[in-house]
N, C-alpha and C. Protein backbone atom coordinates (compact mmCIF):
# COMPACT_ATOMS: atom_id res chain seq x y z
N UNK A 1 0.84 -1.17 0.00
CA UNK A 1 0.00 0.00 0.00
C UNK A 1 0.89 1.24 0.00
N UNK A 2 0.61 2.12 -1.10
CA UNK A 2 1.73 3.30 -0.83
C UNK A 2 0.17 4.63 -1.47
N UNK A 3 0.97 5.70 -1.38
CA UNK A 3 0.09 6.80 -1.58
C UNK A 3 0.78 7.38 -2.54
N UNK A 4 0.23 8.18 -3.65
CA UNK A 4 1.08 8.88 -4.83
C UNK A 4 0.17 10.36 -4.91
N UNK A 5 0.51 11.37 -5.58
CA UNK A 5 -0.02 12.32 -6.47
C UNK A 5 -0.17 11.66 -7.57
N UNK A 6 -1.86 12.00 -8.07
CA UNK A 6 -2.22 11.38 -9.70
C UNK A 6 -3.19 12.52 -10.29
N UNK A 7 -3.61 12.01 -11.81
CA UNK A 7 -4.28 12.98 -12.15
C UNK A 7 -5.22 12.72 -11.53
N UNK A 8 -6.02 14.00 -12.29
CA UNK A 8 -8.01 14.12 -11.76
C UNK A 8 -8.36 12.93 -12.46
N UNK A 9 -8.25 12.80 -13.27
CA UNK A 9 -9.05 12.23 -14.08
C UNK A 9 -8.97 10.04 -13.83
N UNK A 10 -7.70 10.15 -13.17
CA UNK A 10 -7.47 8.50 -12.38
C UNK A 10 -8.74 8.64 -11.43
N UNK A 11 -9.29 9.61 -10.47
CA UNK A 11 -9.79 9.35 -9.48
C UNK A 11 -11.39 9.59 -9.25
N UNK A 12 -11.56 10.32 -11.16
CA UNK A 12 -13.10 10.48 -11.10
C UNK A 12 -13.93 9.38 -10.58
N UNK A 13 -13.99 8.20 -11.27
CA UNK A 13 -14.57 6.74 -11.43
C UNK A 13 -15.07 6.65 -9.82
N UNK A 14 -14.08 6.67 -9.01
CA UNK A 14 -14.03 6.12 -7.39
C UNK A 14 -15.30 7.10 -6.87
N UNK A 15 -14.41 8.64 -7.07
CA UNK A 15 -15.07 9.82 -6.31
C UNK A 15 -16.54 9.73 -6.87
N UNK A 16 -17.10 9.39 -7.88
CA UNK A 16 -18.42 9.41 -8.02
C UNK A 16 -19.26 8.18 -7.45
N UNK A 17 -18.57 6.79 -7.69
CA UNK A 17 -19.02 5.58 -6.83
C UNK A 17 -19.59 5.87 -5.63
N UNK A 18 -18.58 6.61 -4.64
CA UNK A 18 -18.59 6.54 -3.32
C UNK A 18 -19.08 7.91 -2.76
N UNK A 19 -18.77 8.86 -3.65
CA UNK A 19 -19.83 10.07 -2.85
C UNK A 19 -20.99 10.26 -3.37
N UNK A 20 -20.95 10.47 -4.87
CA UNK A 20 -21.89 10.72 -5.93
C UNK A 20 -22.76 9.74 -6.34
N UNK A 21 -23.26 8.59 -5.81
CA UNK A 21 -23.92 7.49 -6.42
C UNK A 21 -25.56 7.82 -6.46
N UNK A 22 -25.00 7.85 -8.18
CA UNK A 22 -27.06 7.70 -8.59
C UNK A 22 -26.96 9.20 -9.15
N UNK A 23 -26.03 10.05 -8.74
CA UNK A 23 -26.10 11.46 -9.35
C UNK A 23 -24.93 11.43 -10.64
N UNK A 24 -25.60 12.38 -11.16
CA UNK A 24 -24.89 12.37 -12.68
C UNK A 24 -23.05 12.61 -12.62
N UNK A 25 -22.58 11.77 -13.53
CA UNK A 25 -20.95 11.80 -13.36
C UNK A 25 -20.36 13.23 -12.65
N UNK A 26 -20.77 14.13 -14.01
CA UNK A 26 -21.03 15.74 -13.69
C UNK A 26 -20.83 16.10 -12.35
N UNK A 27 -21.37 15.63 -11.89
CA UNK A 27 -21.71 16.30 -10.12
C UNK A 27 -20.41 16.06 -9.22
N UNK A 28 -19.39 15.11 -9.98
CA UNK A 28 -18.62 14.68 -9.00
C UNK A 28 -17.55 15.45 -8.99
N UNK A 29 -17.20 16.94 -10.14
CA UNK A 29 -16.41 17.34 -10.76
C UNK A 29 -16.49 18.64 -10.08
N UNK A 30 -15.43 19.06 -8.97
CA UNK A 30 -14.78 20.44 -8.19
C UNK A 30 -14.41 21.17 -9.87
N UNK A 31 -14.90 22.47 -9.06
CA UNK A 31 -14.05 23.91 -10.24
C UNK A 31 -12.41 23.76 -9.90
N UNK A 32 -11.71 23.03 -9.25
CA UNK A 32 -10.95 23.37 -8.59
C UNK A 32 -9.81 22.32 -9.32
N UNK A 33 -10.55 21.35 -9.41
CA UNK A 33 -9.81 20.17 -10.25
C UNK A 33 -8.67 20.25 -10.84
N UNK A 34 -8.71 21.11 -12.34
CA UNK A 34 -7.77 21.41 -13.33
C UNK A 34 -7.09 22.22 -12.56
N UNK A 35 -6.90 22.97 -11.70
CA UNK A 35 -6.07 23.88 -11.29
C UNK A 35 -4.55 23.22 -11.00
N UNK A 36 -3.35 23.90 -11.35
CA UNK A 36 -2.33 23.57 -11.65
C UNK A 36 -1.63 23.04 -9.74
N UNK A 37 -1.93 23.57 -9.18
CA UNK A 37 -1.85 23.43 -7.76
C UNK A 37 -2.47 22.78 -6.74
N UNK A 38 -3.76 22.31 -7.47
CA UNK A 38 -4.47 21.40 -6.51
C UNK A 38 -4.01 19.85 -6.49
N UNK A 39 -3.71 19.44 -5.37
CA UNK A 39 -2.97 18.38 -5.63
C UNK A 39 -4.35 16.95 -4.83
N UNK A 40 -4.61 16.00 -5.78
CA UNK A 40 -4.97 14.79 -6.13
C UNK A 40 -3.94 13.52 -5.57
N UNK A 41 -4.47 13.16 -4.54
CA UNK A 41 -3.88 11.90 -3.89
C UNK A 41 -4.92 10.59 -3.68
N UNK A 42 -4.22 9.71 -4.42
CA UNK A 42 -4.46 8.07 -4.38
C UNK A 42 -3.59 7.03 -3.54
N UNK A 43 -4.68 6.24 -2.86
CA UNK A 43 -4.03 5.30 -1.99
C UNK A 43 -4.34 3.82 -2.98
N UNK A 44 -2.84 3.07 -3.18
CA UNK A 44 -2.85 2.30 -4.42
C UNK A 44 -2.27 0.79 -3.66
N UNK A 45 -3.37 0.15 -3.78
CA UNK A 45 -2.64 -1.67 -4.20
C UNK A 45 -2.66 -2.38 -5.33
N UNK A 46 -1.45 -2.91 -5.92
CA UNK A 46 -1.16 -3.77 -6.32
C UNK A 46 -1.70 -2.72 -7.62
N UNK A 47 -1.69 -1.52 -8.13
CA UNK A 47 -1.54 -0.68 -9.22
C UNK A 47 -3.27 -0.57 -9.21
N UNK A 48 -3.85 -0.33 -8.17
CA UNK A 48 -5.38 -0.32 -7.95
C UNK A 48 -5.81 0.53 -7.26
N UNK A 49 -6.35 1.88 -7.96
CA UNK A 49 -6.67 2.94 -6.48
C UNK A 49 -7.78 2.24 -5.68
N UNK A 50 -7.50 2.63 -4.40
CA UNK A 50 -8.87 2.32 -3.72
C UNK A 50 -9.26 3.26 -2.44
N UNK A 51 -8.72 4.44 -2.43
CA UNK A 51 -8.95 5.28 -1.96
C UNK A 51 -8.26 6.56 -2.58
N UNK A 52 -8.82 7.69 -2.66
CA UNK A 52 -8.55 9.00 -3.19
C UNK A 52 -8.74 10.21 -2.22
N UNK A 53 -8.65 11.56 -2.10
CA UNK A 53 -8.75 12.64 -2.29
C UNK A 53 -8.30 13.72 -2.85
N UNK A 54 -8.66 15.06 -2.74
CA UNK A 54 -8.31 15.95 -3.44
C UNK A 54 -8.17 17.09 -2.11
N UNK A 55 -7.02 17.73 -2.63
CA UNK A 55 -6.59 19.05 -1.62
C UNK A 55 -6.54 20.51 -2.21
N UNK A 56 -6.98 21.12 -2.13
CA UNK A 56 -6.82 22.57 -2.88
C UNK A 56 -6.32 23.72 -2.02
N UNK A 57 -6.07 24.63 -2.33
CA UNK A 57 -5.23 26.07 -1.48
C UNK A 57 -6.73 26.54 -1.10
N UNK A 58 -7.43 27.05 -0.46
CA UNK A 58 -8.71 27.89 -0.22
C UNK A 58 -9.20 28.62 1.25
N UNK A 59 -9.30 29.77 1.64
CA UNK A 59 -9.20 30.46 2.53
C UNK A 59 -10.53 30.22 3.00
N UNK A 60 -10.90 29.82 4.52
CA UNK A 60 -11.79 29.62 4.59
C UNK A 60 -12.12 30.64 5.93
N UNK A 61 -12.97 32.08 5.80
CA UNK A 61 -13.45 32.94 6.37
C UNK A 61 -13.69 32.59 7.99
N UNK A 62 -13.85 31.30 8.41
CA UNK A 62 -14.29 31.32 9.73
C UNK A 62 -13.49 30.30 10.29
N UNK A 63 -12.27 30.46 9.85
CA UNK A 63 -11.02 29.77 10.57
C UNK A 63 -9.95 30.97 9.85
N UNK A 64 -8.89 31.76 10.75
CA UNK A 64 -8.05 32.46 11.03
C UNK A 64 -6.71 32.02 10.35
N UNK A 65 -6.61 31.67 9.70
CA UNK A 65 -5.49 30.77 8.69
C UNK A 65 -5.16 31.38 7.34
N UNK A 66 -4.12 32.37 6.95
CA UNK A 66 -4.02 32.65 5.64
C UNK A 66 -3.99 31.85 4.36
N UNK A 67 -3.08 30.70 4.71
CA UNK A 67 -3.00 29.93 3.95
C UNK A 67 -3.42 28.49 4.10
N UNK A 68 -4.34 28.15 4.25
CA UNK A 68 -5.63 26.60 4.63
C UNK A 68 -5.68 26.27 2.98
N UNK A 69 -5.41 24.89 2.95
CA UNK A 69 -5.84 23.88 2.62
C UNK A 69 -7.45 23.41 2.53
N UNK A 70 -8.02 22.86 1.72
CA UNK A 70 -9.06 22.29 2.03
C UNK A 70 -9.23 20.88 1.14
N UNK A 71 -9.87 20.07 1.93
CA UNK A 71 -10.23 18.05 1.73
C UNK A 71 -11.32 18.70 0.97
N UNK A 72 -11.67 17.59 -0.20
CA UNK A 72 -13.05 17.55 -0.29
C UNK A 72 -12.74 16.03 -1.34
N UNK A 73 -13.48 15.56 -1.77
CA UNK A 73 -13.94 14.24 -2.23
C UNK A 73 -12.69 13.20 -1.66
N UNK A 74 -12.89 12.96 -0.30
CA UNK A 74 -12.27 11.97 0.02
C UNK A 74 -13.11 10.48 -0.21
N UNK A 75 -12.48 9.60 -0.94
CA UNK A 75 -13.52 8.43 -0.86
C UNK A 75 -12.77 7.20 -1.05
N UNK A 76 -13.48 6.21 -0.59
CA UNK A 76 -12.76 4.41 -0.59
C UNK A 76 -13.25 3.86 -0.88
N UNK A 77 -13.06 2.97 -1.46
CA UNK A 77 -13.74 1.73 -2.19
C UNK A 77 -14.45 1.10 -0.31
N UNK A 78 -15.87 0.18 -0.40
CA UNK A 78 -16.26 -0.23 0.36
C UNK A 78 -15.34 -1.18 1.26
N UNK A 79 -14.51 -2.09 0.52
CA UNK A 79 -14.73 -3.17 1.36
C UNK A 79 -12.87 -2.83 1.70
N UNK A 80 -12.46 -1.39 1.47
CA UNK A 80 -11.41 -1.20 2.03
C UNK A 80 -10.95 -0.01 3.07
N UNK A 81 -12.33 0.06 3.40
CA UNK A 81 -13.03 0.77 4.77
C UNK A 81 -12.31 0.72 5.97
N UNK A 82 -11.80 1.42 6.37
CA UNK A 82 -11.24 1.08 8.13
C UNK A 82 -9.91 0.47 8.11
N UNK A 83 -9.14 0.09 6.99
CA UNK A 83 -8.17 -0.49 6.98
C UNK A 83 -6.68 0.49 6.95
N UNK A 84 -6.94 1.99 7.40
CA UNK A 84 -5.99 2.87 6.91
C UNK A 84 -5.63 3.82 5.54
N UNK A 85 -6.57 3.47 4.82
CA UNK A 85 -5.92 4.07 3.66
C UNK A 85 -6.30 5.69 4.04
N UNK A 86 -7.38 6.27 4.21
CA UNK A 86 -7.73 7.57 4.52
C UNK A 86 -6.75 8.47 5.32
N UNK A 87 -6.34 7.36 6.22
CA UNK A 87 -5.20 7.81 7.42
C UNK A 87 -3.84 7.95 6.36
N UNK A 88 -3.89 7.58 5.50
CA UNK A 88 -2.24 7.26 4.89
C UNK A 88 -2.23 8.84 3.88
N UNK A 89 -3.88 8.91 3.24
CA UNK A 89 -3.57 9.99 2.45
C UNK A 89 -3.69 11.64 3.39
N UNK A 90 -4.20 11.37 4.55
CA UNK A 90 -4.22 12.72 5.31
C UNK A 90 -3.04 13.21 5.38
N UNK A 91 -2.13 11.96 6.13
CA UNK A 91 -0.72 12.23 6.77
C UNK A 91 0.32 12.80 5.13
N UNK A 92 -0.34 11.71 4.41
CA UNK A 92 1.06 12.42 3.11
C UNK A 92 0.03 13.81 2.27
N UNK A 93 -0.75 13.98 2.75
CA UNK A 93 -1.41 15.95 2.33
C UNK A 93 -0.51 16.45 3.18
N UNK A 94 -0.95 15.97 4.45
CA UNK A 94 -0.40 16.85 5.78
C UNK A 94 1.09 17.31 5.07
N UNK A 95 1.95 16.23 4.88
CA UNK A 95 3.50 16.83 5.04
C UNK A 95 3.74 17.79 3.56
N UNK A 96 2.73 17.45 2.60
CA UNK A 96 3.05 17.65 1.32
C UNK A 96 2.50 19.69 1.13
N UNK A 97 1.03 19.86 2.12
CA UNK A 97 0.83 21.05 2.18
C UNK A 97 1.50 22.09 3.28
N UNK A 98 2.23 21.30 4.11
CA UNK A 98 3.32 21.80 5.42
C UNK A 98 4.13 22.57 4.04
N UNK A 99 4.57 21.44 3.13
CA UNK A 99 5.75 21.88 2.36
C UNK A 99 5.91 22.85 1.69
N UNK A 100 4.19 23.41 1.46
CA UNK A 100 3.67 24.54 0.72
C UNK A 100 3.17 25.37 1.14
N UNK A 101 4.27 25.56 2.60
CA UNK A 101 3.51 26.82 3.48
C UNK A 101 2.84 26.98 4.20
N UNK A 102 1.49 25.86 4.24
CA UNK A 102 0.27 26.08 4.98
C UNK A 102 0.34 25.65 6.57
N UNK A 103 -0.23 25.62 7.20
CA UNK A 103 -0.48 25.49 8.60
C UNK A 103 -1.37 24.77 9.31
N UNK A 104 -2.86 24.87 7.95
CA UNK A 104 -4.34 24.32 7.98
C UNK A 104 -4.65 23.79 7.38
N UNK A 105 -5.37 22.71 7.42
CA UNK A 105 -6.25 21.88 6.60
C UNK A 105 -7.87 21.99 6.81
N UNK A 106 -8.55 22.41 6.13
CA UNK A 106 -10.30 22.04 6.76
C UNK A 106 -10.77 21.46 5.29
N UNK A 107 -11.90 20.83 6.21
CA UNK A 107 -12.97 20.09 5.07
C UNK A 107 -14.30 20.31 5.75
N UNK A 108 -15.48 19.62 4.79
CA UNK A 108 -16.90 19.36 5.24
C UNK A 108 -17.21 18.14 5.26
N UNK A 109 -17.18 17.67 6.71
CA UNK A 109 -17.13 16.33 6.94
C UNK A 109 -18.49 15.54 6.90
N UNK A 110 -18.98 14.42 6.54
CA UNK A 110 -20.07 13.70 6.63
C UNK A 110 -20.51 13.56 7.66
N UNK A 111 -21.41 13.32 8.32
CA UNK A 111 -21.61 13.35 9.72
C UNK A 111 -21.15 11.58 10.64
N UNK A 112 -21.29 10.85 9.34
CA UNK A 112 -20.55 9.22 9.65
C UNK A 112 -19.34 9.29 9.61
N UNK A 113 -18.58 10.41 8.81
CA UNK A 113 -16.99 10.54 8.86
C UNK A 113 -16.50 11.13 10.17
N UNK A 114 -17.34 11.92 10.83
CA UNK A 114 -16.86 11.96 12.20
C UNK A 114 -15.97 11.63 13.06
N UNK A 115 -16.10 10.27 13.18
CA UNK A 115 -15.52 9.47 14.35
C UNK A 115 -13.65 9.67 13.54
N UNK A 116 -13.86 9.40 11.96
CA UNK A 116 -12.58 9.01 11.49
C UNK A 116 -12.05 10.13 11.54
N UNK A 117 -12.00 11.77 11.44
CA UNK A 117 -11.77 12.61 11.36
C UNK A 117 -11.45 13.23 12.93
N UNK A 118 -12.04 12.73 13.96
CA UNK A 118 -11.31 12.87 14.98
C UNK A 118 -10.27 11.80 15.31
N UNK A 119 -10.11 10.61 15.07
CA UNK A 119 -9.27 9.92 14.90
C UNK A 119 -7.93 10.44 14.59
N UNK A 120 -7.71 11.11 13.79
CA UNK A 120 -6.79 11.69 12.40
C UNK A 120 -6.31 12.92 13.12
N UNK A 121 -7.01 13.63 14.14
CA UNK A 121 -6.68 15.08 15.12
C UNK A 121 -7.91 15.62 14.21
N UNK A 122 -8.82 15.71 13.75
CA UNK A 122 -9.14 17.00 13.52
C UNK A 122 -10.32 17.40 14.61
N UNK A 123 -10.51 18.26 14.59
CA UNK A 123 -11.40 19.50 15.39
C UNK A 123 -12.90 20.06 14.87
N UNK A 124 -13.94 19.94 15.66
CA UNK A 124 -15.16 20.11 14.64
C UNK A 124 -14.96 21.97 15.31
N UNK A 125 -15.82 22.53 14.28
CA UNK A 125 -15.90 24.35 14.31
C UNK A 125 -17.60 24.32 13.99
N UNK A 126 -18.00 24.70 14.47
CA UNK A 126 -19.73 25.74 13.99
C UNK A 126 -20.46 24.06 14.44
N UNK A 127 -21.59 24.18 13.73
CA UNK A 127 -22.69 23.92 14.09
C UNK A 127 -22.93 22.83 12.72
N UNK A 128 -23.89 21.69 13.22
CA UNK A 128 -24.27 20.54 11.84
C UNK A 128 -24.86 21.74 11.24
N UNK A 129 -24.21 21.54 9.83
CA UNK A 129 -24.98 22.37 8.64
C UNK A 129 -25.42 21.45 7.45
N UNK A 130 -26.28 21.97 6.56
CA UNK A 130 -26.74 20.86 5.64
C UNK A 130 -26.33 21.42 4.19
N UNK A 131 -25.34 20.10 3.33
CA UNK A 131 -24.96 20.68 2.08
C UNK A 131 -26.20 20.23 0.66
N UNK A 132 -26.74 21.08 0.34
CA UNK A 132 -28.14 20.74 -0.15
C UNK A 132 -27.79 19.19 -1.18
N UNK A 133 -28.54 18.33 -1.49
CA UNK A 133 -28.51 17.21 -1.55
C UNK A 133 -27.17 16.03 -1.75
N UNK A 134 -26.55 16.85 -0.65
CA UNK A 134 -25.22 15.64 -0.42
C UNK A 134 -25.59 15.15 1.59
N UNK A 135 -26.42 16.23 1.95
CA UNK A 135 -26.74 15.41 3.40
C UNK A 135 -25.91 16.77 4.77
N UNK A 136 -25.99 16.25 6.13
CA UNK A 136 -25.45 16.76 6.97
C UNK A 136 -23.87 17.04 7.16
N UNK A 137 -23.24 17.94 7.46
CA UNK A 137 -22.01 17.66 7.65
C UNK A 137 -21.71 18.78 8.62
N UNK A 138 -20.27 18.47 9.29
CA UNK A 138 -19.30 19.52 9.87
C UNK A 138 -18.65 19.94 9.54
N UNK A 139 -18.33 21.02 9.98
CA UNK A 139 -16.42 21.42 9.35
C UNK A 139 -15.78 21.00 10.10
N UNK A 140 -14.72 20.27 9.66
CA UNK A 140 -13.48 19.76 10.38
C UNK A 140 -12.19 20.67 10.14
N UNK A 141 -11.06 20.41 10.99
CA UNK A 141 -9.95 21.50 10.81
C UNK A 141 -8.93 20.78 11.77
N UNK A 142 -7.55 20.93 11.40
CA UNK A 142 -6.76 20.82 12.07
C UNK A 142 -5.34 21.15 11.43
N UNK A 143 -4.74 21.55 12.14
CA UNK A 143 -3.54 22.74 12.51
C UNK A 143 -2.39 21.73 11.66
N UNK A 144 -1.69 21.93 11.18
CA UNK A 144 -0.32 20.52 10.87
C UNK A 144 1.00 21.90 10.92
């Protein structure tokens, strides 16, 4: 099991399976994607992603951080759930956006991703908010 930088386009397939299911491919696709700086991480066996996310530079108004990071389509194949891979791609963002200055990481966490996201250090901020038809979530955050 190792973790790499890949393109967008290796990690569409997964990110729509596992967040986007039943909604049009379309939907699974950040403005943020093509951007030359947003960096795309895959957790790979045996030349097989089975877990992904995506990290982008983005200032987020209600955390005090010039330069924050932000998670968004983190996702795993089902039946490789709980086994670390999520943990493997936080830690290699973590050192990879340290490297690029930043300080912060936040995302909008699922409300079942919870438990794993404090696991990992992060910190919930504000109040359950609802992202219109993707469901409940938090903001998560934590300092690296």
């Amino acid at each position: 099991m190792h973790a790499k930088i890949v393109d967008v386009d290796s990690i569409l397939e997964l990110r729509h399976k596992v967040l986007r299911h039943g909604k049009a491919f379309e939907s699974c696709f950040y403005k943020e994607d093509r951007i030359a700086s947003t960096i795309h991480l895959a957790a790979i066996i045996k030349d097989t992603i089975v877990s992904c996310a995506t990290f982008y530079s983005e200032k987020n108004n209600h955390i005090a951080y010039k330069n924050s990071f932000r998670l968004r389509g983190m996702a795993t194949e089902e039946k490789f759930r709980k086994k670390g891979f999520g943990k493997l791609l936080l830690k290699t963002a973590e050192k990879i956006i340290s490297e690029r200055g930043s300080n912060n990481l936040w995302c909008n966490a699922r409300i079942k991703a919870v438990p794993f996201y404090l696991s990992c250090g992060y910190k919930i901020f504000g109040q359950l908010s609802d992202i219109q038809e993707i469901g409940s979530h938090y903001m998560r955050y934590k300092n690296i």
